[in-house]
C-alpha atoms as a PDB file:
ATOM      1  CA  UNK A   1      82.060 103.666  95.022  1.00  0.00           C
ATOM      2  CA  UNK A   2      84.917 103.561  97.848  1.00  0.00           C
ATOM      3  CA  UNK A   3      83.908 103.303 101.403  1.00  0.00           C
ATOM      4  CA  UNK A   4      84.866 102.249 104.382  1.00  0.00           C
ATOM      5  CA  UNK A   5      83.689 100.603 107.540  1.00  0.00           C
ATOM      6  CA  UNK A   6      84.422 100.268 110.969  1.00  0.00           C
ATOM      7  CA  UNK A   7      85.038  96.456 111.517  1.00  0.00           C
ATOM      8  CA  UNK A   8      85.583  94.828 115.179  1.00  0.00           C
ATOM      9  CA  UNK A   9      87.603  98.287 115.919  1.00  0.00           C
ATOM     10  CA  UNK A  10      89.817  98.474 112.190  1.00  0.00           C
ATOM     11  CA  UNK A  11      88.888 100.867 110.101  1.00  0.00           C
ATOM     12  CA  UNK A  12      88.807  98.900 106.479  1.00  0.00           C
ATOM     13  CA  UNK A  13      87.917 100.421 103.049  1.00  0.00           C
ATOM     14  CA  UNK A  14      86.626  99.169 100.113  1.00  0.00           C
ATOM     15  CA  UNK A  15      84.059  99.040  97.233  1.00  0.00           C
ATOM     16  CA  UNK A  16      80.667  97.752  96.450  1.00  0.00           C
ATOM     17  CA  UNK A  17      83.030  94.461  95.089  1.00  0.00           C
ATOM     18  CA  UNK A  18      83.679  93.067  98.321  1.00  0.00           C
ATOM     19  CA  UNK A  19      80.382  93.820 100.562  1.00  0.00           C
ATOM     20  CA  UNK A  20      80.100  90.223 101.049  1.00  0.00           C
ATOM     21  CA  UNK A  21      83.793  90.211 102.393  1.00  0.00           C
ATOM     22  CA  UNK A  22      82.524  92.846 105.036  1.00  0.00           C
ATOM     23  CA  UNK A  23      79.968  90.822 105.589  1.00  0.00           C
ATOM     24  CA  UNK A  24      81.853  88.001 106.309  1.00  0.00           C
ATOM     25  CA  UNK A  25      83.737  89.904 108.735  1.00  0.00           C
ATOM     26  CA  UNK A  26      81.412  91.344 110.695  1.00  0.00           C
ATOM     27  CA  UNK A  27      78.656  88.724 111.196  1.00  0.00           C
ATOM     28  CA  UNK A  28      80.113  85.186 110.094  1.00  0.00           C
ATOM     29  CA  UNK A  29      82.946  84.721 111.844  1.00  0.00           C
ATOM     30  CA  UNK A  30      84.275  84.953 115.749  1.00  0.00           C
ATOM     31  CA  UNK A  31      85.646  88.369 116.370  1.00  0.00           C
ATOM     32  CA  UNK A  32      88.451  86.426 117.451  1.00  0.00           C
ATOM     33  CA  UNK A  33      88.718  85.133 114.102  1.00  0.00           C
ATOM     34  CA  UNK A  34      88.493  88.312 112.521  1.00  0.00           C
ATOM     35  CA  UNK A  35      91.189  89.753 114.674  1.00  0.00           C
ATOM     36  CA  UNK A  36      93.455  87.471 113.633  1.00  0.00           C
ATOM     37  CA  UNK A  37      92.924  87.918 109.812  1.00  0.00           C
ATOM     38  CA  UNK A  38      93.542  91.964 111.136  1.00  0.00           C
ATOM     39  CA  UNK A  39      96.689  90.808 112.477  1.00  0.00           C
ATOM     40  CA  UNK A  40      97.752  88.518 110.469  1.00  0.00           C
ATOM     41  CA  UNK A  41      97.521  91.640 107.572  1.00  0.00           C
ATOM     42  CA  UNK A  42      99.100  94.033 109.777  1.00  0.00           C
ATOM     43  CA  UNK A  43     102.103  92.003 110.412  1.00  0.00           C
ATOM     44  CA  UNK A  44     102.708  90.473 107.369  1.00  0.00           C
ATOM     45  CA  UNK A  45     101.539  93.156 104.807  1.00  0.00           C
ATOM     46  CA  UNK A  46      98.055  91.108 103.695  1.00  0.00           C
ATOM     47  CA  UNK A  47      95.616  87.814 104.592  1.00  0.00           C
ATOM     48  CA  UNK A  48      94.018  86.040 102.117  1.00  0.00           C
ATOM     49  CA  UNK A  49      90.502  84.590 103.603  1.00  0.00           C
ATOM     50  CA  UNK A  50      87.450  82.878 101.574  1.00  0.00           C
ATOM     51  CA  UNK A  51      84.231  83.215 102.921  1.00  0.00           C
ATOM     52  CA  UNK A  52      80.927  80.219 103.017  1.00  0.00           C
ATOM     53  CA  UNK A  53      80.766  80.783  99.075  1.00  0.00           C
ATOM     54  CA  UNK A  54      83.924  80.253  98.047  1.00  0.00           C
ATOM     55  CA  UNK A  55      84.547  83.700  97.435  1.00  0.00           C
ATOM     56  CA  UNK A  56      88.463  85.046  97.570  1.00  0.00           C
ATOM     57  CA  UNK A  57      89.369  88.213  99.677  1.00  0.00           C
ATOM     58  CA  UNK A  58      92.791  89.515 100.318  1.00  0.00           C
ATOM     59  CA  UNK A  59      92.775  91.892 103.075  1.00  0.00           C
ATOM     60  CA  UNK A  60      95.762  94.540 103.098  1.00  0.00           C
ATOM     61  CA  UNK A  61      97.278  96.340 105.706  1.00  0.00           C
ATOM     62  CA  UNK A  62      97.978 100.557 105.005  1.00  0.00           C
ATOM     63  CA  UNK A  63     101.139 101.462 107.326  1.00  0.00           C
ATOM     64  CA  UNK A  64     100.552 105.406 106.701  1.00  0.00           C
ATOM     65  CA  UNK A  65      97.526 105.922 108.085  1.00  0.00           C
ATOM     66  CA  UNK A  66      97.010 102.179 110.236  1.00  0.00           C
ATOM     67  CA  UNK A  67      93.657 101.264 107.627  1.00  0.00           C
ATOM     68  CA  UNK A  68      93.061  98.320 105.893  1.00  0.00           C
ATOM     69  CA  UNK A  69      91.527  97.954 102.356  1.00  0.00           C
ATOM     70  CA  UNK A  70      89.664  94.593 101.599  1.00  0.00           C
ATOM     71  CA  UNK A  71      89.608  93.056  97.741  1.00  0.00           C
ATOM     72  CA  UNK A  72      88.734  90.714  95.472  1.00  0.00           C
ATOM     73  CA  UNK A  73      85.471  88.747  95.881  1.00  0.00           C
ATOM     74  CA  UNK A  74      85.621  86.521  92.903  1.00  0.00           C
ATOM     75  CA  UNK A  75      84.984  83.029  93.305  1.00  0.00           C
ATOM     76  CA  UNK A  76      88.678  80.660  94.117  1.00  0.00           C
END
């Protein structure tokens, strides 16, 4: 199921796959860190993070409507 969440002000979709990449986002890291994986998408298209696990997320920038969509969650 596609959802989306409201992280540190971006709005970011994305499925049941990568609820431990919102996770991530929201609790386990500085906001300041967060903002500049948010940045880092939204200038340059998408940012590739791994969270404590190991696990791979690419997060991706949407021009058209200024969202983001996260991905992945397999293990690097």
């Amino acid at each position: 199921m596609d959802y989306h969440k409201n992280i540190h002000g971006h709005v970011v979709h994305g499925d049941d796959s990568v609820e431990k990449g919102f996770y991530y986002l929201t609790y386990d890291v500085d906001a300041n860190e967060a903002n500049a994986l948010f940045q880092q998408a939204k200038s340059h298209g998408t940012s590739e993070f791994t969270d404590r696990q190991n696990r791979l997320f690419m997060l991706s920038y949407n021009r058209n409507d200024s969202t983001y969509r996260l991905e992945g969650g397999g293990y690097a």
